[in-house]
C-alpha atoms as a PDB file:
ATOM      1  CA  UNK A   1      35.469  99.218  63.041  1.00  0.00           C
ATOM      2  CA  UNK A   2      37.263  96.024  61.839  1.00  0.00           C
ATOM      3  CA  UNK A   3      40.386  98.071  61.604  1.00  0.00           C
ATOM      4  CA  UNK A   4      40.398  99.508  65.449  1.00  0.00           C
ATOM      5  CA  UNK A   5      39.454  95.566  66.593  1.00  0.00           C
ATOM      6  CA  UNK A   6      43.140  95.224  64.951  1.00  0.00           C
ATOM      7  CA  UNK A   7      44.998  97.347  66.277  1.00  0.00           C
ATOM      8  CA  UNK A   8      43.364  96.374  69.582  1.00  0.00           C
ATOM      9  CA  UNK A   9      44.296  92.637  69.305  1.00  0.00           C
ATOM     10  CA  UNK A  10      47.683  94.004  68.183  1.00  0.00           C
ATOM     11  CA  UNK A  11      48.236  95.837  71.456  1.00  0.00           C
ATOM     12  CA  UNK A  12      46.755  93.195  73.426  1.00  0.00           C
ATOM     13  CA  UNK A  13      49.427  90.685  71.475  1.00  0.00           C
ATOM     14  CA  UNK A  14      51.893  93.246  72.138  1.00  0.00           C
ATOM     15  CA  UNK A  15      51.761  93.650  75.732  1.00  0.00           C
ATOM     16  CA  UNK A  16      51.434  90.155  76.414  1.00  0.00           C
ATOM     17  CA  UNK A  17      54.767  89.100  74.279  1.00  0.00           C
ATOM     18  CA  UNK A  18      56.571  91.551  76.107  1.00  0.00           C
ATOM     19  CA  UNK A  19      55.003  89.966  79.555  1.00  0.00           C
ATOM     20  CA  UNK A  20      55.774  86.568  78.334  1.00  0.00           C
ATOM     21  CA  UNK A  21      59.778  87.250  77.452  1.00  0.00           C
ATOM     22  CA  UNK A  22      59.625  89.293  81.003  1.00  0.00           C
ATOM     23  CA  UNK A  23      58.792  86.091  82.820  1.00  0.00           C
ATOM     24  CA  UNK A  24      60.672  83.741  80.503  1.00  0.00           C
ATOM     25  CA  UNK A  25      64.002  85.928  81.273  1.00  0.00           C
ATOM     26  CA  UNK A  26      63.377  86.191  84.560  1.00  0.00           C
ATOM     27  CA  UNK A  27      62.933  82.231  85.145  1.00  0.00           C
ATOM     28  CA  UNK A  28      66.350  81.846  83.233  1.00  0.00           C
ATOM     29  CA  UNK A  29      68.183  83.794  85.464  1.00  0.00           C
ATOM     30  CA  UNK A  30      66.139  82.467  88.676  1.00  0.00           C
ATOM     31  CA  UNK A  31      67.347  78.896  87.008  1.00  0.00           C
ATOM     32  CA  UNK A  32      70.128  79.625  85.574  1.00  0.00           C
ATOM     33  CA  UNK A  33      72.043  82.502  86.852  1.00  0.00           C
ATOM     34  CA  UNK A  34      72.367  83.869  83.352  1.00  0.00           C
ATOM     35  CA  UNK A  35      70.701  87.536  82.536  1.00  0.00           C
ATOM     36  CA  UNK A  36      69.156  87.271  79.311  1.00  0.00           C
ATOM     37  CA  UNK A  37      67.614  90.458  78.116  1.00  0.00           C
ATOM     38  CA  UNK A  38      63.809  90.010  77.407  1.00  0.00           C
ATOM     39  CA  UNK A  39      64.672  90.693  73.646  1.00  0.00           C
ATOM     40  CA  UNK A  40      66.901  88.222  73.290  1.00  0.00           C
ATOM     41  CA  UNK A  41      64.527  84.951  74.673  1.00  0.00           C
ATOM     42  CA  UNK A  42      63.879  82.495  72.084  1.00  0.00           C
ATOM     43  CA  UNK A  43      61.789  79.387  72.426  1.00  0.00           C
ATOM     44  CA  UNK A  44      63.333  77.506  69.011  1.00  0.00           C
ATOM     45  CA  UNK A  45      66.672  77.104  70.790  1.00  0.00           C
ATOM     46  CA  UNK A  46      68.464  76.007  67.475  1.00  0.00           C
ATOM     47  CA  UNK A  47      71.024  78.778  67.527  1.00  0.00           C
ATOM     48  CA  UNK A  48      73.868  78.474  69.429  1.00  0.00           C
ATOM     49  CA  UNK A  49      71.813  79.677  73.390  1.00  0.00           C
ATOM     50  CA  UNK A  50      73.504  79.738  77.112  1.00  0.00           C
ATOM     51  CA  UNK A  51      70.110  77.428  77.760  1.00  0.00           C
ATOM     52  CA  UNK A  52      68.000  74.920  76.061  1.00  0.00           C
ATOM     53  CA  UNK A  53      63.886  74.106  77.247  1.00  0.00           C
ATOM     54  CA  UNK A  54      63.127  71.041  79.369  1.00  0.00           C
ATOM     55  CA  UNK A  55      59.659  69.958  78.587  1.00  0.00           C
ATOM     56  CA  UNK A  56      57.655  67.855  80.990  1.00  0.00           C
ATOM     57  CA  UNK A  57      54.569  68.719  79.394  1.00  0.00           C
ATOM     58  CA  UNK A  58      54.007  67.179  75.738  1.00  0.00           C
ATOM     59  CA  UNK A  59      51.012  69.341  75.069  1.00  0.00           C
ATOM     60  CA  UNK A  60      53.125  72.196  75.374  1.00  0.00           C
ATOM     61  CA  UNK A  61      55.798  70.735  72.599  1.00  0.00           C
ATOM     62  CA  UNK A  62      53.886  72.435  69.546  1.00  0.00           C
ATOM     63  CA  UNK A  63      54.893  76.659  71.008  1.00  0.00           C
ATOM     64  CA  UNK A  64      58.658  75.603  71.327  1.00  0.00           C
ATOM     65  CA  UNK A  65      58.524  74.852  67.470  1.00  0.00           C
ATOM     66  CA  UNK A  66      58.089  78.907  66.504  1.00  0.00           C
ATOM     67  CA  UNK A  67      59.548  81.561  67.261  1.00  0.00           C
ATOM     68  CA  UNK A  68      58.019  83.538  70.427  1.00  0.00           C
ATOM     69  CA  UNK A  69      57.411  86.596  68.315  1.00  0.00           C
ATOM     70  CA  UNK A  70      54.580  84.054  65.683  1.00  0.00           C
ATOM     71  CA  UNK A  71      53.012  83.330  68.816  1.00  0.00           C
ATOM     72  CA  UNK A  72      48.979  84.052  69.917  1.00  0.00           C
ATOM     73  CA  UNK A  73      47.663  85.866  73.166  1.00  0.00           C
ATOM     74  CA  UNK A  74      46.696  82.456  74.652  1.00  0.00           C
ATOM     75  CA  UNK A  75      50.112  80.776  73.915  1.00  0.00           C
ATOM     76  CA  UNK A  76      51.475  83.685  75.639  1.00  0.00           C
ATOM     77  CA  UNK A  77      49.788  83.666  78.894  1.00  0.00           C
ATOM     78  CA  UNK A  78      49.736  79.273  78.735  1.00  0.00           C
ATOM     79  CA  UNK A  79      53.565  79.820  78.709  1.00  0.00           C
ATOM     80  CA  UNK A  80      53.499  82.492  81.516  1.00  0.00           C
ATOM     81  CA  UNK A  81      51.730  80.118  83.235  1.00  0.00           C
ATOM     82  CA  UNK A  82      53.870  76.931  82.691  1.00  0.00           C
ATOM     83  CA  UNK A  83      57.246  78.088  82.994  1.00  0.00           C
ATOM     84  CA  UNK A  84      59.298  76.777  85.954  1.00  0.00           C
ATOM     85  CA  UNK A  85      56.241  73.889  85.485  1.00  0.00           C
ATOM     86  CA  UNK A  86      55.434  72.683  82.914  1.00  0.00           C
ATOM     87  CA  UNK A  87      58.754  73.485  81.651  1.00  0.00           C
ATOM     88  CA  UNK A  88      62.000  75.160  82.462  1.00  0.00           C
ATOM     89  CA  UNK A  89      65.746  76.459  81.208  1.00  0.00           C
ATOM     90  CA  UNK A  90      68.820  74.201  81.455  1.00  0.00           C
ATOM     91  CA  UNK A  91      72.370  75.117  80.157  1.00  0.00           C
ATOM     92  CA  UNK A  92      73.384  73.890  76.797  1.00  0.00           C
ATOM     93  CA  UNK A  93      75.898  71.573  76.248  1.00  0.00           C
ATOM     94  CA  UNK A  94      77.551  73.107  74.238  1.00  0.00           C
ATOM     95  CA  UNK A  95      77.877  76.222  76.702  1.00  0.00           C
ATOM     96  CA  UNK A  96      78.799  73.937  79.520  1.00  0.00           C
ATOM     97  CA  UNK A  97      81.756  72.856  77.324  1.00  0.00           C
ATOM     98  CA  UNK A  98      82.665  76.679  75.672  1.00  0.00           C
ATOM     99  CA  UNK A  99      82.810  77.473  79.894  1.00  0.00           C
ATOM    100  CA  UNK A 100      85.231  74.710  80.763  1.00  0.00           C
ATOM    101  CA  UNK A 101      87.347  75.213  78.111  1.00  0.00           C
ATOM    102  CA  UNK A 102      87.275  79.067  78.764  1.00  0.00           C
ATOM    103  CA  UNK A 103      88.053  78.204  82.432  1.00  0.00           C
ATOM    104  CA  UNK A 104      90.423  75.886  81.586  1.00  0.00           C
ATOM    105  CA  UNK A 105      91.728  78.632  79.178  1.00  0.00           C
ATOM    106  CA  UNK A 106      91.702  81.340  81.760  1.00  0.00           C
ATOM    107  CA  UNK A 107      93.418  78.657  84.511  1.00  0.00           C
ATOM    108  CA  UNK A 108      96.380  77.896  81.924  1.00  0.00           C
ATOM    109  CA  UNK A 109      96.802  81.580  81.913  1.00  0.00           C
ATOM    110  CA  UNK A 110      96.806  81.945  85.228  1.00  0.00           C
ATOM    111  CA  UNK A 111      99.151  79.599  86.092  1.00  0.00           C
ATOM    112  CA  UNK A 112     101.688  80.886  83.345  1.00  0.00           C
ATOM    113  CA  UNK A 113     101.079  84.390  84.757  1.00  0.00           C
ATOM    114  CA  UNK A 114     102.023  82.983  88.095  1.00  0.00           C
ATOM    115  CA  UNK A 115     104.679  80.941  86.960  1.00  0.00           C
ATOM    116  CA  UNK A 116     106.472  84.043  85.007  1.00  0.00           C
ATOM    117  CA  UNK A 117     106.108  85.709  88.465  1.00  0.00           C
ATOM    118  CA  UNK A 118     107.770  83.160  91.039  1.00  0.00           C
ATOM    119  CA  UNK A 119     110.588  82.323  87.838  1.00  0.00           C
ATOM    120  CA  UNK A 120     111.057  86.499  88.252  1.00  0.00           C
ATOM    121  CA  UNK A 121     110.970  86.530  92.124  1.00  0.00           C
ATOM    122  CA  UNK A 122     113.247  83.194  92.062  1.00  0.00           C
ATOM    123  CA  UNK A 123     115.963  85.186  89.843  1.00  0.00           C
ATOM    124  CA  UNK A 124     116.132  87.962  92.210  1.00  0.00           C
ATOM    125  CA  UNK A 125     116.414  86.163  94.758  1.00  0.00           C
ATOM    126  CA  UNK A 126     119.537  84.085  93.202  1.00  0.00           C
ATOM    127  CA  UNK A 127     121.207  87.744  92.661  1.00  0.00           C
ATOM    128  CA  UNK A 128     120.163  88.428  95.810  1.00  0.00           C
ATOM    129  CA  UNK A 129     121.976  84.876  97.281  1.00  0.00           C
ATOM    130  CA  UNK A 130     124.979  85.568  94.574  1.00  0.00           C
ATOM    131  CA  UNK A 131     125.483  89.130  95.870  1.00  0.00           C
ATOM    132  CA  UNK A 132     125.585  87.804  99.795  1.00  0.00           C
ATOM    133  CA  UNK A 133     128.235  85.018  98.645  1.00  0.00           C
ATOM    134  CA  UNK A 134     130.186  87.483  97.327  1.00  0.00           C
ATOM    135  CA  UNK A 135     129.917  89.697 100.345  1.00  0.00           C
ATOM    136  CA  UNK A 136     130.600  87.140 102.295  1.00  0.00           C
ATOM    137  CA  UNK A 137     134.256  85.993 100.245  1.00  0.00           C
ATOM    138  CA  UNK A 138     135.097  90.276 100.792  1.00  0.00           C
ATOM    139  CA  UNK A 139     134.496  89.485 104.235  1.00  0.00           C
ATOM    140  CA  UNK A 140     136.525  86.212 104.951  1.00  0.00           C
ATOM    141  CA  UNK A 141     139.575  87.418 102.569  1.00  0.00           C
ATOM    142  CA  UNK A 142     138.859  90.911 104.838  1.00  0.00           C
ATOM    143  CA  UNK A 143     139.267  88.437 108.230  1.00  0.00           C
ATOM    144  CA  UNK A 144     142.355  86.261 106.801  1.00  0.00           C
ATOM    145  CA  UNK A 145     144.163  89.938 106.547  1.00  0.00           C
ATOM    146  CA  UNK A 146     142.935  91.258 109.996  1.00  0.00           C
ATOM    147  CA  UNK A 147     143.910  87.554 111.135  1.00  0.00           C
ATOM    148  CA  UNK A 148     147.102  87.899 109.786  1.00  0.00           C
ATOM    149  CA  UNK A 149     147.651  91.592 110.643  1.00  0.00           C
ATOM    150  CA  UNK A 150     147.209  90.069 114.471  1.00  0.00           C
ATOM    151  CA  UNK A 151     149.383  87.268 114.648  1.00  0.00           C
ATOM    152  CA  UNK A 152     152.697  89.793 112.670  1.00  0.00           C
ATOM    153  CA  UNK A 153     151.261  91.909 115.699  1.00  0.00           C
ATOM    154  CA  UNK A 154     151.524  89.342 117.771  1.00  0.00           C
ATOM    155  CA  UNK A 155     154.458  88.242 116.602  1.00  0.00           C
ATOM    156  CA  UNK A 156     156.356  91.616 117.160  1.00  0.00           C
ATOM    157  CA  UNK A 157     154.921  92.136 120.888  1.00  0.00           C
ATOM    158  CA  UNK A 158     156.693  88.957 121.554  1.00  0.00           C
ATOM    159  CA  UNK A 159     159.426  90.111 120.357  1.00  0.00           C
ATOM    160  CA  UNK A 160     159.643  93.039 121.675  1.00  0.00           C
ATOM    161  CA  UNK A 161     159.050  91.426 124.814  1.00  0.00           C
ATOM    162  CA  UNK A 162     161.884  89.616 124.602  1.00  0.00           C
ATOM    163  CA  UNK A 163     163.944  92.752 123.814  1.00  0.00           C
ATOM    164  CA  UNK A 164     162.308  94.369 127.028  1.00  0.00           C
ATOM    165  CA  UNK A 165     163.607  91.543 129.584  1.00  0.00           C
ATOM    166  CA  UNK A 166     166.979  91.575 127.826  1.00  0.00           C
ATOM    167  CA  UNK A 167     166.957  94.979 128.316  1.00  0.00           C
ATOM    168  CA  UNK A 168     166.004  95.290 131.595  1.00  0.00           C
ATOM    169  CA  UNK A 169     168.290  92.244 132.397  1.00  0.00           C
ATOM    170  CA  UNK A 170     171.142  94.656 131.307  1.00  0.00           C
ATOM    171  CA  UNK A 171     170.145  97.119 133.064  1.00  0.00           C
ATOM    172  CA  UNK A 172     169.982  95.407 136.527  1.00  0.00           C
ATOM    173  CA  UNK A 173     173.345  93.898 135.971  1.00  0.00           C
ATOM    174  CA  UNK A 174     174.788  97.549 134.845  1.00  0.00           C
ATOM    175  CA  UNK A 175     173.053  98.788 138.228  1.00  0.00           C
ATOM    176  CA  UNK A 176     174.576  96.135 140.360  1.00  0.00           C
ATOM    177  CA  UNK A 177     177.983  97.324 139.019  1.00  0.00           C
ATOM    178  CA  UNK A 178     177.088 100.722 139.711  1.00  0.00           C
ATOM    179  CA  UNK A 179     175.674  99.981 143.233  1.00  0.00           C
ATOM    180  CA  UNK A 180     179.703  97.852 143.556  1.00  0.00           C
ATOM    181  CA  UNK A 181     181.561 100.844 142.100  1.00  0.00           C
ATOM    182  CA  UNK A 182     179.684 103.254 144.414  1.00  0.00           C
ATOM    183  CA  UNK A 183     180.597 101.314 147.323  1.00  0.00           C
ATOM    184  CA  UNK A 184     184.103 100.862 146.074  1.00  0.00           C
ATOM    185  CA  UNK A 185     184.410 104.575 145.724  1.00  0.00           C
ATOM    186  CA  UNK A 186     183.251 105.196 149.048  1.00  0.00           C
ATOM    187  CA  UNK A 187     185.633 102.649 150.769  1.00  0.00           C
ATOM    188  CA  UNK A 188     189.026 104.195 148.673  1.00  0.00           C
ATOM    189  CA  UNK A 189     187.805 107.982 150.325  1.00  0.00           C
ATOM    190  CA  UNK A 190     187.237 106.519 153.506  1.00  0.00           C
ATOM    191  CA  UNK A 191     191.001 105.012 153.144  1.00  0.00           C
ATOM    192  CA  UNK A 192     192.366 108.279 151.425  1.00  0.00           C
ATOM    193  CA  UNK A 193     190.885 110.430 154.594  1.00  0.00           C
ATOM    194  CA  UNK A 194     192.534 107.914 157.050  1.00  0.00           C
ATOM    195  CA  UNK A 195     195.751 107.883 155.554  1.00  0.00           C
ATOM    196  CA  UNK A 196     195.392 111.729 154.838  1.00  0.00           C
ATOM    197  CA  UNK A 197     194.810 111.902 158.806  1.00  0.00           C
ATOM    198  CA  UNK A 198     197.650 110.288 159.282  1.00  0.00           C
ATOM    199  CA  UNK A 199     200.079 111.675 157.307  1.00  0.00           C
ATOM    200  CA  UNK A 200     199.181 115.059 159.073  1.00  0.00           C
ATOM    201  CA  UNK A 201     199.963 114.019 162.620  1.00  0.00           C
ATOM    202  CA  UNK A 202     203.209 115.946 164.384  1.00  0.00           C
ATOM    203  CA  UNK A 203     206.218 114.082 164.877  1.00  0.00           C
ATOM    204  CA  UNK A 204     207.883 113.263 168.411  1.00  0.00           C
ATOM    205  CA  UNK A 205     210.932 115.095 168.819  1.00  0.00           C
END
């Protein structure tokens, strides 16, 4: 008989540990933001926790002293019933210090990441910039050529022009003679026919 009372009480402790570390986990991530399995609560806090218990009420001082697992029916249902009351989770210290240095940590990496990743983007663009300048110099010493390809060209039209207007300078003067000769020639036939005509009259006798 004395042995089944046991193993009732046991249960009954049982079930109501695993009701209390439902509730306190629950309040620490209500509070907090932190999931804490129900496993893992623990009201002695002197390991190194994410969370540490604020205690408004003194009476209640004596069940944060063991650990939840030493604990009676009653404690467990006065702390189901106090928590987020009588007492609630804040973050440790020293976890609020382990998460700035980690961001800080993870921030420094960042910015190095970043850093490595404009320096790359900055070099290619340089090559990119170096590659155009030298494009660029093909281009002008491509112009001064063409340039000076044009004014030679240039150079030899005018010429040439000159040569033309010489030419046809010449060639209006030869014509002129021509045109004088021609009418020369004509003239001397017209005489030669005359005195031909002439010469072929019949004398008086």
């Amino acid at each position: 008989m004395e042995e089944h009372l046991s193993r009732i009480s046991n249960e009954n402790r049982k079930y109501w540990r695993v009701i209390c570390r439902k509730r306190l986990s629950q309040h620490i991530w209500e509070a907090l933001g932190l999931r804490i399995d129900p496993s893992e609560v623990r009201l002695k806090t002197g390991e190194p926790t994410q969370y540490l218990w604020k205690i408004d009420d003194s009476s209640l001082q004596p069940l944060f002293e063991k650990h939840l697992s030493k604990h009676s029916v009653g404690a467990y249902k006065q702390l189901c019933q106090g928590v987020g009351e009588s007492f609630y989770a804040i973050r440790s210290e020293t976890t609020d210090k382990e998460n700035v240095q980690l961001s800080l940590s993870d921030r420094v990496q960042t910015l190095q990441r970043e850093n490595a990743e404009l320096t790359q983007i900055l070099a290619n663009w340089m090559e990119r910039v170096s590659s155009l300048q030298d494009e660029k110099t093909v281009a002008e010493e491509k112009i001064c050529v063409q340039e000076s390809t044009i004014t030679e060209a240039q150079q030899t039209i005018s010429h040439l022009q000159q040569d033309v207007q010489q030419w046809v300078a010449v060639a209006e003067y030869y014509q002129l003679r021509c045109m004088h000769c021609s009418e020369a020639l004509k003239q001397t036939i017209i005489s030669l026919q005359a005195l031909e005509s002439t010469m072929n009259l019949p004398r008086s006798t």
